[in-house]
N, C-alpha and C. Protein backbone atom coordinates (compact mmCIF):
# COMPACT_ATOMS: atom_id res chain seq x y z
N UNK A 1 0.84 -1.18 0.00
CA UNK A 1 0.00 0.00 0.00
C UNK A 1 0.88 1.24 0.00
N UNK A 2 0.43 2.07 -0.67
CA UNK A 2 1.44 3.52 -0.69
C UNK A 2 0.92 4.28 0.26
N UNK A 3 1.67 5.07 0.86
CA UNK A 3 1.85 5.84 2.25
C UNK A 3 1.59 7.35 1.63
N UNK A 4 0.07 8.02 1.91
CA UNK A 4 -0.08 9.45 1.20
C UNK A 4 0.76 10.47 1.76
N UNK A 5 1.33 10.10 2.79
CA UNK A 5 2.68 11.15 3.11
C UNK A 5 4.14 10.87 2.77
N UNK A 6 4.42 9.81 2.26
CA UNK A 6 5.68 9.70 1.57
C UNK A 6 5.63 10.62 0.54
N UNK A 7 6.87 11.18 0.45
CA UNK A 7 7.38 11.99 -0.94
C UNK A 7 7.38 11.09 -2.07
N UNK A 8 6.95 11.42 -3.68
CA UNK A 8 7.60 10.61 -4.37
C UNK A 8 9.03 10.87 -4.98
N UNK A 9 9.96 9.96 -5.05
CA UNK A 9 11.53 9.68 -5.82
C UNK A 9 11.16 10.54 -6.73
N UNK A 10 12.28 11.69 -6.68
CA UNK A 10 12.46 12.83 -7.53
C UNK A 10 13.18 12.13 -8.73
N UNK A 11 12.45 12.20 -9.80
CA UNK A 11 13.32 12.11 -11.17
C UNK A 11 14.36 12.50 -11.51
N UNK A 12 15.81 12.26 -11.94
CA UNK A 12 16.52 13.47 -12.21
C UNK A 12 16.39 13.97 -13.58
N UNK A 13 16.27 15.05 -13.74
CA UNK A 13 16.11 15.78 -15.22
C UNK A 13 17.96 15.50 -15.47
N UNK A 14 17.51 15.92 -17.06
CA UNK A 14 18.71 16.33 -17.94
C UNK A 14 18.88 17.54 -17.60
N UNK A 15 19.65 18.45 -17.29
CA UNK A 15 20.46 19.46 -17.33
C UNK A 15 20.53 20.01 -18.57
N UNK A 16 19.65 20.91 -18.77
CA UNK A 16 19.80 21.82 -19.96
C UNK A 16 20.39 22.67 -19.95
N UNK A 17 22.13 22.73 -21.09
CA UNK A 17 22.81 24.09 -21.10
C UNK A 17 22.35 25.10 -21.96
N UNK A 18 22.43 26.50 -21.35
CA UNK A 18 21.70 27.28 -22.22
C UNK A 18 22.81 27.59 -23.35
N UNK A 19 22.95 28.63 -24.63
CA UNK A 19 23.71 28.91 -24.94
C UNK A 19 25.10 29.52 -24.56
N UNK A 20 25.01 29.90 -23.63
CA UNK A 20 25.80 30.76 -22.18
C UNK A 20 27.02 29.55 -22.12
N UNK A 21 26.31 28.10 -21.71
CA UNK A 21 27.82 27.45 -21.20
C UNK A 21 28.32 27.09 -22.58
N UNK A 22 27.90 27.30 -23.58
CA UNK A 22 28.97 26.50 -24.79
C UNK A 22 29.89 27.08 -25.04
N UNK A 23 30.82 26.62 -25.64
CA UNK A 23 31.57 27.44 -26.48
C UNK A 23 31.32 28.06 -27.72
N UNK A 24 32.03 29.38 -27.42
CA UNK A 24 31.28 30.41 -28.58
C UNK A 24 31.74 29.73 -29.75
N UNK A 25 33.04 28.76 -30.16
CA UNK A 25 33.32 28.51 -31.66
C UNK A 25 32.27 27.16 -32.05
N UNK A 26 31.49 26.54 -30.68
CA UNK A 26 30.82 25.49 -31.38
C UNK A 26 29.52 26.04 -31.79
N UNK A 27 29.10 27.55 -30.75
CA UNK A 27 28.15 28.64 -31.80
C UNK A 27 28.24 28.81 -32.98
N UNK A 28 29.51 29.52 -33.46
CA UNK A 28 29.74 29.58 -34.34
C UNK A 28 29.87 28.56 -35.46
N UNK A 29 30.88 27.35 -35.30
CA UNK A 29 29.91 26.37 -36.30
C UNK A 29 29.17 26.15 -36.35
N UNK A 30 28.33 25.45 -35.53
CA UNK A 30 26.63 25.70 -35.91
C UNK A 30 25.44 26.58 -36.28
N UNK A 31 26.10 27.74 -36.71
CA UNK A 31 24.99 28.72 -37.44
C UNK A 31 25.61 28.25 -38.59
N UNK A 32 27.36 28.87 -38.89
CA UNK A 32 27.96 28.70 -40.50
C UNK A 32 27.85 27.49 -40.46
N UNK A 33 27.55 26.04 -40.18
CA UNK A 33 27.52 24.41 -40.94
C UNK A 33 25.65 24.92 -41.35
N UNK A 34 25.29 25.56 -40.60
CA UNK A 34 23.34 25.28 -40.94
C UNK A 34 23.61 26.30 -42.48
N UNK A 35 24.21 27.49 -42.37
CA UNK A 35 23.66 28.86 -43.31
C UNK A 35 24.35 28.03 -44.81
N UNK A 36 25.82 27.20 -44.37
CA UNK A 36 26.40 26.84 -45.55
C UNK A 36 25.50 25.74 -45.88
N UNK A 37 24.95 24.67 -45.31
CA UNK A 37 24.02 23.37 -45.86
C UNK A 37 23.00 24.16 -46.87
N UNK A 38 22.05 25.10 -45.96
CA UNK A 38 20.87 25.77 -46.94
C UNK A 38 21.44 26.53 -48.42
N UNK A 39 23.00 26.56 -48.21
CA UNK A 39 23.41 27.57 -49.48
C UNK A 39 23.93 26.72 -50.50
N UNK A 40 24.22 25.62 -50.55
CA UNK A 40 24.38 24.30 -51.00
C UNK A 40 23.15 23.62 -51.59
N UNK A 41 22.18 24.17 -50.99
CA UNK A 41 21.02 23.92 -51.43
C UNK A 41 20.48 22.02 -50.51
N UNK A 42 21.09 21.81 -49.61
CA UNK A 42 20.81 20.68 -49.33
C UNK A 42 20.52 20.59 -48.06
N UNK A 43 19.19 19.54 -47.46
CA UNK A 43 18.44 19.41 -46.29
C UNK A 43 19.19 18.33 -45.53
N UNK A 44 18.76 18.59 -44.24
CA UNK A 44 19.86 17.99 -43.17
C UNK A 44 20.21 16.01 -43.75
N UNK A 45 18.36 15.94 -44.40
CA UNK A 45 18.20 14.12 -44.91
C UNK A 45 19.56 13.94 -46.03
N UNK A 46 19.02 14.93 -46.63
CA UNK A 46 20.75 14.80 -47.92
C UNK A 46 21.73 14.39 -47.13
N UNK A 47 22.39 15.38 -46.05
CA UNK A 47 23.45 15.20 -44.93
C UNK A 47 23.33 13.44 -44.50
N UNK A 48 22.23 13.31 -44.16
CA UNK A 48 22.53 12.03 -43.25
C UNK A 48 23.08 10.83 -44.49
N UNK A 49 22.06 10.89 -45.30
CA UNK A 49 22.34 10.09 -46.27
C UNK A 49 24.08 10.44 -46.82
N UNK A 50 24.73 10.91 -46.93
CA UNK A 50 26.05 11.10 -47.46
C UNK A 50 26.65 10.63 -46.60
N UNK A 51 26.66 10.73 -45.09
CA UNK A 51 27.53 10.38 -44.14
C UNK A 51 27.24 9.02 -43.23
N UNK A 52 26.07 8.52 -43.51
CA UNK A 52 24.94 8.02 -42.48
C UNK A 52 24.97 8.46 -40.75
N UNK A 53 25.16 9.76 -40.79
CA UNK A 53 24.82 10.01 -39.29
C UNK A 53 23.30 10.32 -39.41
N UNK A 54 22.50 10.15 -38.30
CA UNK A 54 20.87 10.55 -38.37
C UNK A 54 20.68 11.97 -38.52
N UNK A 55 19.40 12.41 -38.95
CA UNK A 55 19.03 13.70 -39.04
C UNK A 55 19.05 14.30 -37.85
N UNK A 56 18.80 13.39 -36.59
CA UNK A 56 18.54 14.31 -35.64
C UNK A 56 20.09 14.80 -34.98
N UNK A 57 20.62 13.77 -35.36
CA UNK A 57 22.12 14.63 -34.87
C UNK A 57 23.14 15.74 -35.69
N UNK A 58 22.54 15.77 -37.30
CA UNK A 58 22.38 16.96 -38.36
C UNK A 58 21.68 18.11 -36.99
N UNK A 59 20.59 17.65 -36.85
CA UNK A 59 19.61 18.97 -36.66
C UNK A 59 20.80 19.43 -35.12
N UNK A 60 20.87 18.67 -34.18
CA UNK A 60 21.29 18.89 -32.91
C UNK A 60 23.08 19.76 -32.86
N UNK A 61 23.27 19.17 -33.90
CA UNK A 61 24.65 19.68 -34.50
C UNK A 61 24.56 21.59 -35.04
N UNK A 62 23.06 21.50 -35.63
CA UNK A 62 22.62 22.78 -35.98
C UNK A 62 22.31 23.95 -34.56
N UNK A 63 22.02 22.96 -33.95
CA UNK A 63 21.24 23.97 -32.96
C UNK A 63 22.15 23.94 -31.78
N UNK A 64 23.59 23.30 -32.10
CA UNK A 64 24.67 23.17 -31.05
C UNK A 64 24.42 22.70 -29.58
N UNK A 65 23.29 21.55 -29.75
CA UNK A 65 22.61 20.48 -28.94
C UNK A 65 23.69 19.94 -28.61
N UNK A 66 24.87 19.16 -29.46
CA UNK A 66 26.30 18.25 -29.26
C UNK A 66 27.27 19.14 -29.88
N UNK A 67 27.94 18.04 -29.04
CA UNK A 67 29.52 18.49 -29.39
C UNK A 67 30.30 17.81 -30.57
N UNK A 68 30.08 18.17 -31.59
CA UNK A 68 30.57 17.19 -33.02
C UNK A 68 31.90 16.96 -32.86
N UNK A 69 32.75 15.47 -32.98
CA UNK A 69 34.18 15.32 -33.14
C UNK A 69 34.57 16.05 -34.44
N UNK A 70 35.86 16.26 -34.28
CA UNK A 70 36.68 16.99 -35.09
C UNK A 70 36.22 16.10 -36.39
N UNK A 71 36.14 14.79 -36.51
CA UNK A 71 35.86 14.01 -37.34
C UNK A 71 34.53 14.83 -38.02
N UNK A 72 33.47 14.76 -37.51
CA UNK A 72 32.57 14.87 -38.17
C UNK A 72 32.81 16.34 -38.63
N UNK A 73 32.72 17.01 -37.55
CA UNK A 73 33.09 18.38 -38.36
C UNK A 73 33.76 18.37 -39.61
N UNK A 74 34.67 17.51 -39.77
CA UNK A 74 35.31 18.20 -41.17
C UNK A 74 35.15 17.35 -42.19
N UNK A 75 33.59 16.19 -41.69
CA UNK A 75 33.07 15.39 -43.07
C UNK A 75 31.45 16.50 -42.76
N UNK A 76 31.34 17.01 -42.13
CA UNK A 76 30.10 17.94 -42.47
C UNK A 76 30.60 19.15 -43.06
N UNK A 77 31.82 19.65 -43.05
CA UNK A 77 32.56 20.80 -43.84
C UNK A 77 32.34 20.38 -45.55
N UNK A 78 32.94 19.33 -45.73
CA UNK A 78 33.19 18.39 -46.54
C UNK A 78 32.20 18.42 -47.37
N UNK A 79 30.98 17.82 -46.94
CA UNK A 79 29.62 17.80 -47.64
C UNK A 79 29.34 18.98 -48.09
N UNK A 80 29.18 20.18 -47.56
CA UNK A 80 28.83 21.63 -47.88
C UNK A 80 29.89 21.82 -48.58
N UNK A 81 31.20 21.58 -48.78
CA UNK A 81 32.06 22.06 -49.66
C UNK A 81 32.47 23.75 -49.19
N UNK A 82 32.92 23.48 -48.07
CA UNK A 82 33.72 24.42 -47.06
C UNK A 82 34.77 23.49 -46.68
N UNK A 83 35.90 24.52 -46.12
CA UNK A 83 37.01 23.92 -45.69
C UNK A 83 36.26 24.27 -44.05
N UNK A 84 37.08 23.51 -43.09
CA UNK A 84 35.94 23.26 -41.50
C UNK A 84 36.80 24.26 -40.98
N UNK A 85 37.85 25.01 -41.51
CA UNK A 85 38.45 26.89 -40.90
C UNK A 85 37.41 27.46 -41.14
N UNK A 86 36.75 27.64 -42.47
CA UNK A 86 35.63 28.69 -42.59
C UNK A 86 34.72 28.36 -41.85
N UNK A 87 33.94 27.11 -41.52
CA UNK A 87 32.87 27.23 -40.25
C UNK A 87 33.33 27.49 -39.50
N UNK A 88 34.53 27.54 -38.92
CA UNK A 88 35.01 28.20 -37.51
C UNK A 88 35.09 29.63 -37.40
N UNK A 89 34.73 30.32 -38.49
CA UNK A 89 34.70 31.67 -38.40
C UNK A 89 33.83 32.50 -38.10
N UNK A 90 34.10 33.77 -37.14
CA UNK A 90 32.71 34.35 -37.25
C UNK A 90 32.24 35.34 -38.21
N UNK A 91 30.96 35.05 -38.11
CA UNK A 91 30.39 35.64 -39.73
C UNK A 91 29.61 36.91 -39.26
N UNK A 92 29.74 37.92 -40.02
CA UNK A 92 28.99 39.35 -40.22
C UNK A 92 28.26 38.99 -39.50
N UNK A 93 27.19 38.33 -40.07
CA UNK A 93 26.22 37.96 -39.74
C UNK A 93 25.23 37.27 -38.57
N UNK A 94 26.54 36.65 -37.93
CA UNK A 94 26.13 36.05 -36.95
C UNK A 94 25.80 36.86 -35.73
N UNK A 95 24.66 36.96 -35.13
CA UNK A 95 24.27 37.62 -34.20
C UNK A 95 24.61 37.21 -32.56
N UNK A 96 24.30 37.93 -31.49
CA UNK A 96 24.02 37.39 -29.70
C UNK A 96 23.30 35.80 -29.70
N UNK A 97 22.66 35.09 -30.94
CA UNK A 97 21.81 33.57 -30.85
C UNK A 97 21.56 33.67 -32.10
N UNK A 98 22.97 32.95 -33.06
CA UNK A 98 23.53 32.29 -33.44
C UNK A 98 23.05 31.28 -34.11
N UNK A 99 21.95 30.49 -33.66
CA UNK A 99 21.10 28.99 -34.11
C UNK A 99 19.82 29.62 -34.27
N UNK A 100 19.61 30.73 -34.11
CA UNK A 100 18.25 31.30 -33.88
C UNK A 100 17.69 31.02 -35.28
């Protein structure tokens, strides 16, 4: 029988980092890998299919959800047909939120 004054076992959440704890250059690739894919003309599914990583780690990669190995970074450079210096750069363009 359950006891209506026992607490229930707190879940632990995931820890969501905001943009604040990342690093600003993995900001920065992930706006220039998203702005260069759309200028390439190709959707994250194209991406997966070339590399077989899943879309959702395309998309999470976009929105600087993970931390991409150097590896992938410079087979997602690769695909867009950037060298992975120019995604490391910051762009005019890039604003205070970056993935926005």
């Amino acid at each position: 029988m359950v006891d209506p004054d026992e607490k229930p076992e707190s879940v632990p959440r995931k820890r969501r980092t905001s943009h604040r704890d990342k690093p600003v250059e993995l900001l920065i690739f992930a706006h220039n890998f998203k702005q260069a894919r759309l200028n390439a003309g190709l959707t994250q599914t194209d991406i997966t299919k070339r590399i077989g990583i899943s879309q959702a780690y395309v998309s999470d990669v976009e929105r600087a959800v993970v931390d991409p190995s150097l590896t992938h970074m410079a087979l997602l450079a690769r695909i867009v047909g950037k060298p992975l210096h120019e995604l490391l750069k910051p762009s005019p363009t890039l604003k205070s939120s970056p993935t926005k």
